[in-house]
Protein backbone atom coordinates (compact mmCIF):
# COMPACT_ATOMS: atom_id res chain seq x y z
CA UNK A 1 17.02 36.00 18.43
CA UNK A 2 14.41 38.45 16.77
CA UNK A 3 10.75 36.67 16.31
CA UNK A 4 7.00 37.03 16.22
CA UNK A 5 4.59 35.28 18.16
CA UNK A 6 1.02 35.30 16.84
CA UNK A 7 -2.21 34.25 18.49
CA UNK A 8 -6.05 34.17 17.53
CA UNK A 9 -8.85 32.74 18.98
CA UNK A 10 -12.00 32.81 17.96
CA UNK A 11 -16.15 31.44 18.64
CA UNK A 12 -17.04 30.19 15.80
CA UNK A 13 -20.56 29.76 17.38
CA UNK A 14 -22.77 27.74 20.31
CA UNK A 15 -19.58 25.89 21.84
CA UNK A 16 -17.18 26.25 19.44
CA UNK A 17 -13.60 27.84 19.30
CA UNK A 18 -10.99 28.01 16.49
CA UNK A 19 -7.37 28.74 17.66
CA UNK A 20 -4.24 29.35 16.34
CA UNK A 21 -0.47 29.93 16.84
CA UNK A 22 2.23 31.39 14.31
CA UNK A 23 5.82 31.64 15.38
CA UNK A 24 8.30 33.17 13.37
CA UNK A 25 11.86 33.26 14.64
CA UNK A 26 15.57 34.36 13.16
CA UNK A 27 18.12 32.78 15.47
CA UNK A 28 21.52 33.47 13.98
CA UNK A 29 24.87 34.18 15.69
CA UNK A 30 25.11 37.71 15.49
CA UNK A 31 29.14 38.08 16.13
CA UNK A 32 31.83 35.40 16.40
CA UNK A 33 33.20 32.77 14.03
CA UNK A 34 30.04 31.50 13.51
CA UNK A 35 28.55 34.34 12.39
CA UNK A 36 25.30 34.32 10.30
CA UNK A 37 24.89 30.39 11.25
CA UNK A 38 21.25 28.98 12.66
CA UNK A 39 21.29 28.38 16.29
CA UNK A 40 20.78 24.80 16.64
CA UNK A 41 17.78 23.27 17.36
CA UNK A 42 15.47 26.32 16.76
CA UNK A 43 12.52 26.36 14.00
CA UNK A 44 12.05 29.35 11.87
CA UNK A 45 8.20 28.44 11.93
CA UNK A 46 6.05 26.76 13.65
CA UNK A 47 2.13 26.66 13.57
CA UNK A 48 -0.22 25.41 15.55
CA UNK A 49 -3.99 24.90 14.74
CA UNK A 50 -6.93 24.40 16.84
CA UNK A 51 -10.90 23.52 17.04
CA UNK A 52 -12.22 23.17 20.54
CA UNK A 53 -15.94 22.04 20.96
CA UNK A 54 -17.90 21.63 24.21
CA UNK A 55 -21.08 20.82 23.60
CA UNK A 56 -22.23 21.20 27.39
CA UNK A 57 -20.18 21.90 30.50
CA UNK A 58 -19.55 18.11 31.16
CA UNK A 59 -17.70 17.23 27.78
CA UNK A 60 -14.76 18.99 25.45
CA UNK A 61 -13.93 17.70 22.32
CA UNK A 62 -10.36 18.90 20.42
CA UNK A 63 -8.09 18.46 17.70
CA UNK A 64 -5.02 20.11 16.66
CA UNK A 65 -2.48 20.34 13.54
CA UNK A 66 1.15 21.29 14.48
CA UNK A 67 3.77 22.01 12.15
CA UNK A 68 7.56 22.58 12.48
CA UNK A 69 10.01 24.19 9.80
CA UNK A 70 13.49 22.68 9.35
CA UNK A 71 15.63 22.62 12.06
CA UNK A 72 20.09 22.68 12.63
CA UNK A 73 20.85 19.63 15.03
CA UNK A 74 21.91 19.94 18.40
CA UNK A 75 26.00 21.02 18.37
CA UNK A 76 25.97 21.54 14.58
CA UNK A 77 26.99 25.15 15.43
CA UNK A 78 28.69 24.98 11.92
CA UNK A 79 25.75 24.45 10.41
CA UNK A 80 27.47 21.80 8.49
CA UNK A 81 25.67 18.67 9.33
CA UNK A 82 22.28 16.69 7.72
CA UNK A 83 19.50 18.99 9.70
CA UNK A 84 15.90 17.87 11.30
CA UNK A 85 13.69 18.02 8.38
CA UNK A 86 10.33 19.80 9.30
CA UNK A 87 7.21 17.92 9.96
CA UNK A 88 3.49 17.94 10.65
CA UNK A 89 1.50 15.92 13.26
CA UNK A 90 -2.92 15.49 14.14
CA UNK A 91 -3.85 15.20 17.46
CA UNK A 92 -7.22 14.73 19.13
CA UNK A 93 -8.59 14.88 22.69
CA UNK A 94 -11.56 14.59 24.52
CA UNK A 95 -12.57 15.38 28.57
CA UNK A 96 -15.20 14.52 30.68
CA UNK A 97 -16.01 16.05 33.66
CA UNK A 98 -18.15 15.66 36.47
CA UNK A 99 -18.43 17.12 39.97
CA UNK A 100 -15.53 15.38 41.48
CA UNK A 101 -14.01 12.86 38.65
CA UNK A 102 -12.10 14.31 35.36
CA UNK A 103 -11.12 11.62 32.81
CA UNK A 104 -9.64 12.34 29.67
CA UNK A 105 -7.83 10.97 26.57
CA UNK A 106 -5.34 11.97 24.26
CA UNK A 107 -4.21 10.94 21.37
CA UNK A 108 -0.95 12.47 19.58
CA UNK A 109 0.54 11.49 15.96
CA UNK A 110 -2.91 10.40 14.80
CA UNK A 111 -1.58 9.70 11.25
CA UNK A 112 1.02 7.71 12.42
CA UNK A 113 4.13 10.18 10.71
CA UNK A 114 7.25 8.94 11.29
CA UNK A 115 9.86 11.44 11.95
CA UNK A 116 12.40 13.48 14.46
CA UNK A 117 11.62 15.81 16.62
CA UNK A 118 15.35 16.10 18.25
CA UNK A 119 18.87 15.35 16.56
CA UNK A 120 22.38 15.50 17.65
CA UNK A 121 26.26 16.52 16.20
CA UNK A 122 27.76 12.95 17.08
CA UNK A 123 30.91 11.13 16.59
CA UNK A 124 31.18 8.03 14.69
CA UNK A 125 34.37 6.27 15.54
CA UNK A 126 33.99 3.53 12.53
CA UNK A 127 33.96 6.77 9.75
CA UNK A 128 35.96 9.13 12.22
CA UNK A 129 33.39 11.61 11.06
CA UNK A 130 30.46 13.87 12.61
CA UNK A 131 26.84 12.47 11.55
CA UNK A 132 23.74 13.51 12.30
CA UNK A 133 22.19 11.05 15.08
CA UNK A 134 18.34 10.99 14.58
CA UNK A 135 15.96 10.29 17.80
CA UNK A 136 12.91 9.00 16.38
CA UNK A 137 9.39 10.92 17.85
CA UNK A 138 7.02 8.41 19.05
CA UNK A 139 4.28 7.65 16.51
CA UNK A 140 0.62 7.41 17.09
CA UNK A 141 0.46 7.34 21.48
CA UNK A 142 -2.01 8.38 23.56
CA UNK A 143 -2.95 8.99 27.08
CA UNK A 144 -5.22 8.28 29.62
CA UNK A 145 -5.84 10.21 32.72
CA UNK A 146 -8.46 9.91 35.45
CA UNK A 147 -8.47 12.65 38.21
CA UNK A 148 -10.71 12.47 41.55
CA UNK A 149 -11.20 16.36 43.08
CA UNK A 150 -11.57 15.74 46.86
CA UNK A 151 -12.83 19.13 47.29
């Protein structure tokens, strides 16, 4: 595999931060039969981007945009199957924090997208053929968490 990873990060005044991730990789069998064919499961490109604000030291406020290029399924080393189509997702979070309790929620799939973030080479023994089998990414979910610091 030959890639780039790149990251920036970056005040974009009192409290707030803009931040971003570009990844750019060229998985291919090298040598072999299956020479020149995508290594399953990996994504040419995927982006993230970020905005971070914390107004004071007691709150933080984010939301994110992820994106994912088209991807081989898992065991399709032929490259011969229906692949995961790329996809883009919102997510949001916010923290509060005081001296000994942290709570915090988050909240992924915001738009509600409905799509796959894994797939598989599988059997089918009605068709005797290989499909594709798609497992569906959850859609809009989020999560609570409340922490106590005994320190």
């Amino acid at each position: 595999r030959d890639g780039l990873l790149l990251e920036v990060r970056r005040s974009m005044g009192e409290g707030l931060m803009l931040n971003g991730q570009y990844g750019y990789v060229d998985a291919r069998f090298r040598r072999g039969p299956f020479r020149e064919k995508t290594v399953p499961l990996v994504a040419d490109h995927i982006l993230r981007l970020g905005l971070e604000f914390q107004p004071d030291e007691s709150w933080q406020l984010s939301g994110e945009l992820q994106a994912i290029s088209d991807r081989v399924a898992s065991g399709d080393i032929s490259n011969a199957l229906e692949g995961l189509p790329g996809y883009g997702v919102a997510n949001a979070a916010a923290r509060y924090r005081t001296k000994h309790w942290t709570t915090s929620l988050r909240i992924n799939n915001l738009l509600n997208r409905k799509y796959a973030d894994y797939a598989a080479s599988s059997f089918n023994p009605a068709t005797f053929a290989n499909e594709t089998a798609f497992y569906a990414a959850p859609e809009r979910n989020l999560r609570l968490q409340v922490q106590y610091d005994m320190k």
